[in-house]
C-alpha atoms as a PDB file:
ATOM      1  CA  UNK A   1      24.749 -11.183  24.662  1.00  0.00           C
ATOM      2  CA  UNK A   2      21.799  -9.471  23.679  1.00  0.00           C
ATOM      3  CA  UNK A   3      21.186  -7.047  21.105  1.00  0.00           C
ATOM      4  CA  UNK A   4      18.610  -4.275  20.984  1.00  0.00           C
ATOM      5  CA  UNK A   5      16.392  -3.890  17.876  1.00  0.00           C
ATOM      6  CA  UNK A   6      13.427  -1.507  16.948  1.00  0.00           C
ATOM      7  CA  UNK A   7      11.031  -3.360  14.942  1.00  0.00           C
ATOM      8  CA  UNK A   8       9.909  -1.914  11.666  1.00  0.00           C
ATOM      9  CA  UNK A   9       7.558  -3.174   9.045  1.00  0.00           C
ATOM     10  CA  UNK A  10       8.429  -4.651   5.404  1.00  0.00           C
ATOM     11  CA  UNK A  11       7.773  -0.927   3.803  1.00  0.00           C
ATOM     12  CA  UNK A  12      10.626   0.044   6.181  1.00  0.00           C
ATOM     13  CA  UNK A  13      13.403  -0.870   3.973  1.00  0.00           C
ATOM     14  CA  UNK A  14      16.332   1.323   1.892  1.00  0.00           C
ATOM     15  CA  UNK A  15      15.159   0.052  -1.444  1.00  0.00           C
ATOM     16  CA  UNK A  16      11.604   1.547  -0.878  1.00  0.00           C
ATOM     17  CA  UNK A  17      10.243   4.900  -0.560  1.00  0.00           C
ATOM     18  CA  UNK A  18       6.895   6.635   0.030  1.00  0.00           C
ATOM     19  CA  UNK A  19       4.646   7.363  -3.313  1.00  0.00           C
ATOM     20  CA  UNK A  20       5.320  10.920  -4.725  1.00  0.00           C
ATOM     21  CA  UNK A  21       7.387  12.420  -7.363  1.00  0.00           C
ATOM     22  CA  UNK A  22      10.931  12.394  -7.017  1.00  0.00           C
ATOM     23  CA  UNK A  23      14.389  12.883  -9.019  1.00  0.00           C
ATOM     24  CA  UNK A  24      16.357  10.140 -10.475  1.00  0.00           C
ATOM     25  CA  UNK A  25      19.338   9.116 -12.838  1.00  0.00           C
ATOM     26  CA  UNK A  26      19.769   6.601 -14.915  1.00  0.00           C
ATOM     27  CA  UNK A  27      21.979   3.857 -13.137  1.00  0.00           C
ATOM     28  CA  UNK A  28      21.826   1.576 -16.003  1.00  0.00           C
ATOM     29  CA  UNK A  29      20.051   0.457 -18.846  1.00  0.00           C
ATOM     30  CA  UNK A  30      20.103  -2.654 -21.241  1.00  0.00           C
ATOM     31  CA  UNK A  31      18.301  -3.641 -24.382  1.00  0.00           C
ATOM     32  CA  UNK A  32      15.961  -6.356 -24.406  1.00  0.00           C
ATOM     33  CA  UNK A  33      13.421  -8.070 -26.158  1.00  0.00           C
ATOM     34  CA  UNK A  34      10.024  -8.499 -24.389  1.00  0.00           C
ATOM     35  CA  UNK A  35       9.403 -11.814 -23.425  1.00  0.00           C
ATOM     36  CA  UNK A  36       5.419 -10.905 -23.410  1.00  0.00           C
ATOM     37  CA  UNK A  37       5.281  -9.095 -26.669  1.00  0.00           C
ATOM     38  CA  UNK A  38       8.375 -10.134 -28.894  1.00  0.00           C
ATOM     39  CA  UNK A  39       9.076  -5.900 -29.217  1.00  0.00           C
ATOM     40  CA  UNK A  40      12.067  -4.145 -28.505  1.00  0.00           C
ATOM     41  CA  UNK A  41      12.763  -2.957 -25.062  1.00  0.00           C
ATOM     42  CA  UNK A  42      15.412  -1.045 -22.788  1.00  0.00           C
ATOM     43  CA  UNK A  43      15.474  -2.258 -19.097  1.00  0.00           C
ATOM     44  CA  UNK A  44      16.130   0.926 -16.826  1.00  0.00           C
ATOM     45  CA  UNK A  45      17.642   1.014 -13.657  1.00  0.00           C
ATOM     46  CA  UNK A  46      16.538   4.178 -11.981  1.00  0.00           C
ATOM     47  CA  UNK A  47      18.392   5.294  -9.154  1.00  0.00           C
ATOM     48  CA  UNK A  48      16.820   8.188  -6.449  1.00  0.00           C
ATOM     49  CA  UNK A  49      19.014  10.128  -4.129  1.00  0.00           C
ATOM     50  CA  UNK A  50      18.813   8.231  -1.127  1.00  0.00           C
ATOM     51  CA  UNK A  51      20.173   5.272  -2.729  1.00  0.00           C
ATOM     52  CA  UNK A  52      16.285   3.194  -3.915  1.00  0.00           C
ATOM     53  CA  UNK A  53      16.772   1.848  -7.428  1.00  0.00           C
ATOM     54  CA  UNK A  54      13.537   1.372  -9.463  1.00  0.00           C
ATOM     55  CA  UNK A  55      13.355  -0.980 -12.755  1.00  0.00           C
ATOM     56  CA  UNK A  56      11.014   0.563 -15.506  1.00  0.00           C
ATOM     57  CA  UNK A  57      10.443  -0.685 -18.879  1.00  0.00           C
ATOM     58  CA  UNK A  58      10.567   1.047 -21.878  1.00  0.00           C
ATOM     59  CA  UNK A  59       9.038  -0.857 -24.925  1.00  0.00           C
ATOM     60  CA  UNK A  60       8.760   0.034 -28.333  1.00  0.00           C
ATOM     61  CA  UNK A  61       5.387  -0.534 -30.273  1.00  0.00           C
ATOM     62  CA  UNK A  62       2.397   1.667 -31.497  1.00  0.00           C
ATOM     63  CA  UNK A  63       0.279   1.039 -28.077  1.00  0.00           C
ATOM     64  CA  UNK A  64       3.626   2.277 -25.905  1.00  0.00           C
ATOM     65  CA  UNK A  65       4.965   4.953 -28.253  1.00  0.00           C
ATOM     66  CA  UNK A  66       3.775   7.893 -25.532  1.00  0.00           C
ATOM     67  CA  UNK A  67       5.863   6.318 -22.821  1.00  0.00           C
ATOM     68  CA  UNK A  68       8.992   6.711 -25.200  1.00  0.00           C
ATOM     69  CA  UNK A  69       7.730  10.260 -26.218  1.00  0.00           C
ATOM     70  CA  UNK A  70       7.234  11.242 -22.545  1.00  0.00           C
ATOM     71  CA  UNK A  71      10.503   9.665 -21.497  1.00  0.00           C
ATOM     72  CA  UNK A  72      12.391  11.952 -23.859  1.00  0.00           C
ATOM     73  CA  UNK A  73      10.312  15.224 -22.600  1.00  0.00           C
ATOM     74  CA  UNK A  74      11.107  14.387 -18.864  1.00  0.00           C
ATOM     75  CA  UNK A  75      14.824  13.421 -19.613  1.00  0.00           C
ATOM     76  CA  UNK A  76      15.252  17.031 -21.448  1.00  0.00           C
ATOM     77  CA  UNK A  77      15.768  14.774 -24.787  1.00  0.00           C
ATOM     78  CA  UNK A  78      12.713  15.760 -26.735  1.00  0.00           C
ATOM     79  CA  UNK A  79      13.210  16.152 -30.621  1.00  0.00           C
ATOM     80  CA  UNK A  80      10.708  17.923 -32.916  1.00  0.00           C
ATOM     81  CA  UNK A  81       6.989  16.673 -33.531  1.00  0.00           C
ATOM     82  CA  UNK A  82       8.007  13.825 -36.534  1.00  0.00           C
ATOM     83  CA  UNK A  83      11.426  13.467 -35.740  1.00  0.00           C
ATOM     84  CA  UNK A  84      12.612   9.994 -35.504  1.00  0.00           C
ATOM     85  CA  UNK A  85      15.255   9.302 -33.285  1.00  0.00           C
ATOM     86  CA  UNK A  86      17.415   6.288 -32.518  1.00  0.00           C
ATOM     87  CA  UNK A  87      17.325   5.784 -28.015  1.00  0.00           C
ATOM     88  CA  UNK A  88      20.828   3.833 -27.809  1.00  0.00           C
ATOM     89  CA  UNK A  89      20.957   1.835 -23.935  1.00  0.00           C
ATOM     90  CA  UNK A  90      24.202   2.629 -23.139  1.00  0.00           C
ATOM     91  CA  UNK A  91      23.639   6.304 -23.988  1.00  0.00           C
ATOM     92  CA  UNK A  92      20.962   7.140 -21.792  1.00  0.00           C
ATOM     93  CA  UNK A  93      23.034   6.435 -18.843  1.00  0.00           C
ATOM     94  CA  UNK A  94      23.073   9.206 -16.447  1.00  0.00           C
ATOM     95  CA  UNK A  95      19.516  11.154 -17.914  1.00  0.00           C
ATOM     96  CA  UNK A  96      17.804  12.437 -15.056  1.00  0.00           C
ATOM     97  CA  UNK A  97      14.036  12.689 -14.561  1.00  0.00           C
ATOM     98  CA  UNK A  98      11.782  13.157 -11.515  1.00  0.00           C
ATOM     99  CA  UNK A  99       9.561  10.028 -11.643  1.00  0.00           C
ATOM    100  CA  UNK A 100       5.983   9.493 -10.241  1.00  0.00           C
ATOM    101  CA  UNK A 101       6.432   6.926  -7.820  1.00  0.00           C
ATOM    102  CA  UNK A 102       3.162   4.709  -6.640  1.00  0.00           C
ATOM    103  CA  UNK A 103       3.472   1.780  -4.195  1.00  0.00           C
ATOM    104  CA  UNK A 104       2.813  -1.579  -5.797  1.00  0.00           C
ATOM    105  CA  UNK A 105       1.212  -4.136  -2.951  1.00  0.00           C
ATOM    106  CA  UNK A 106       3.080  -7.075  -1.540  1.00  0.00           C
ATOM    107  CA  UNK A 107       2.318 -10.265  -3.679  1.00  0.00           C
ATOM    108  CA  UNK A 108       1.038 -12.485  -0.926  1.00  0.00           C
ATOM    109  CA  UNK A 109       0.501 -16.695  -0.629  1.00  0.00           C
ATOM    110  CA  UNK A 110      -3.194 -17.176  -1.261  1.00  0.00           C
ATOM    111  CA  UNK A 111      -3.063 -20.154   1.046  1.00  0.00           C
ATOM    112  CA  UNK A 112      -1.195 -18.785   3.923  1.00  0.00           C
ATOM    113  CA  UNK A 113      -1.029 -15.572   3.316  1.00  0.00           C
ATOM    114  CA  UNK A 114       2.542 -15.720   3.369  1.00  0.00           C
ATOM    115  CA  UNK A 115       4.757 -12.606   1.729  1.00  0.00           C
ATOM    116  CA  UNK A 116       5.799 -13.952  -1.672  1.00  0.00           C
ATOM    117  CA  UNK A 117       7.161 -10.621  -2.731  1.00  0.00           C
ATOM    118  CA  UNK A 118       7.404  -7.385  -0.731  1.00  0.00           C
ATOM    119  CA  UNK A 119       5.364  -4.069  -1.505  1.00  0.00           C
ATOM    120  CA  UNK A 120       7.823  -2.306  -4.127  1.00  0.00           C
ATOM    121  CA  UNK A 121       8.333   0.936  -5.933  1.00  0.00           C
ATOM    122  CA  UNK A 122       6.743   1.240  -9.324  1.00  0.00           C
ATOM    123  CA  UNK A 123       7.273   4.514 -11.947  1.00  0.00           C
ATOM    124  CA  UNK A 124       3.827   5.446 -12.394  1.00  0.00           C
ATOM    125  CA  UNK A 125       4.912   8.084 -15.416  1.00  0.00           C
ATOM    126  CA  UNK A 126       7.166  10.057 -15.640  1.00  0.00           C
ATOM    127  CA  UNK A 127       6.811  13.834 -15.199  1.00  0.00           C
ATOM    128  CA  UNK A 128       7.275  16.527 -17.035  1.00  0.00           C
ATOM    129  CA  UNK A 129       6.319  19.631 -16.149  1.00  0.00           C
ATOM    130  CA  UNK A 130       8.672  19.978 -13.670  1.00  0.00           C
ATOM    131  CA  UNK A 131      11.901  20.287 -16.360  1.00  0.00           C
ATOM    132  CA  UNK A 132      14.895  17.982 -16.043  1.00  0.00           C
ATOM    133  CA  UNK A 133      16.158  17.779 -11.962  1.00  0.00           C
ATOM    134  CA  UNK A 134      19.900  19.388 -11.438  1.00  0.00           C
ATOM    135  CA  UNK A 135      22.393  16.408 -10.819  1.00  0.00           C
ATOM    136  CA  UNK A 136      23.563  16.059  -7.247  1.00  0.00           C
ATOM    137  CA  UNK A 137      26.233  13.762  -6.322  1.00  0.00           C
ATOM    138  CA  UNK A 138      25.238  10.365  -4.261  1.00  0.00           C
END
């Protein structure tokens, strides 16, 4: 028995998309601690329309605060300039956002050249000009 198959390449894959902006909800999300700086962290699991889920790091120090600040603009979450707000894991579950999407390269044996890791999705910011995307079913 034979079976017929149209051969695509590794980028060709549901967890991967092409880079561009597009909207996403919070899957899941779990507080950490960052094993390369020792500051708090939430571990987001993004998930697009079609199904992709992206991981994306939100860490808490003075050098990262504008990732925080423009997480809460693009999730619709924004308090006033000075406020100081508490961002609770298990709350942000189900934000939305559309995300700017870029295509990190495949990690690749230096040896053989052999695929260590595929080419993945990376959040590149996220965006907010573009309000807070309406939620669709999946």
């Amino acid at each position: 028995m034979s079976v017929k198959h149209t051969f695509g390449d590794e980028d060709n894959r549901p967890d991967f998309v092409e880079a561009g902006v597009y909207p996403a909800t919070i899957k899941k999300a779990e507080e950490k601690i960052s094993k390369s700086s020792g500051n708090d962290m939430i571990e987001i699991l993004w998930q697009l329309e079609n199904g992709c889920t992206i991981f994306d790091y939100l860490t808490f120090s003075e050098k990262s605060a504008f990732k925080a600040d423009t997480f809460l603009k693009a999730t619709g979450h924004a308090p006033k300039k000075g406020d100081e707000v508490e961002i609770n894991a298990d709350e942000i579950v189900g934000y939305r956002a559309f995300l700017d999407l870029v295509i990190e390269p495949a990690v690749k044996d230096k040896d053989t050249d052999a695929v260590i890791y595929p080419a993945k999705n990376k959040v590149s910011k996220y965006v907010t000009d573009k309000g807070v995307p309406e939620s669709t079913p999946f």
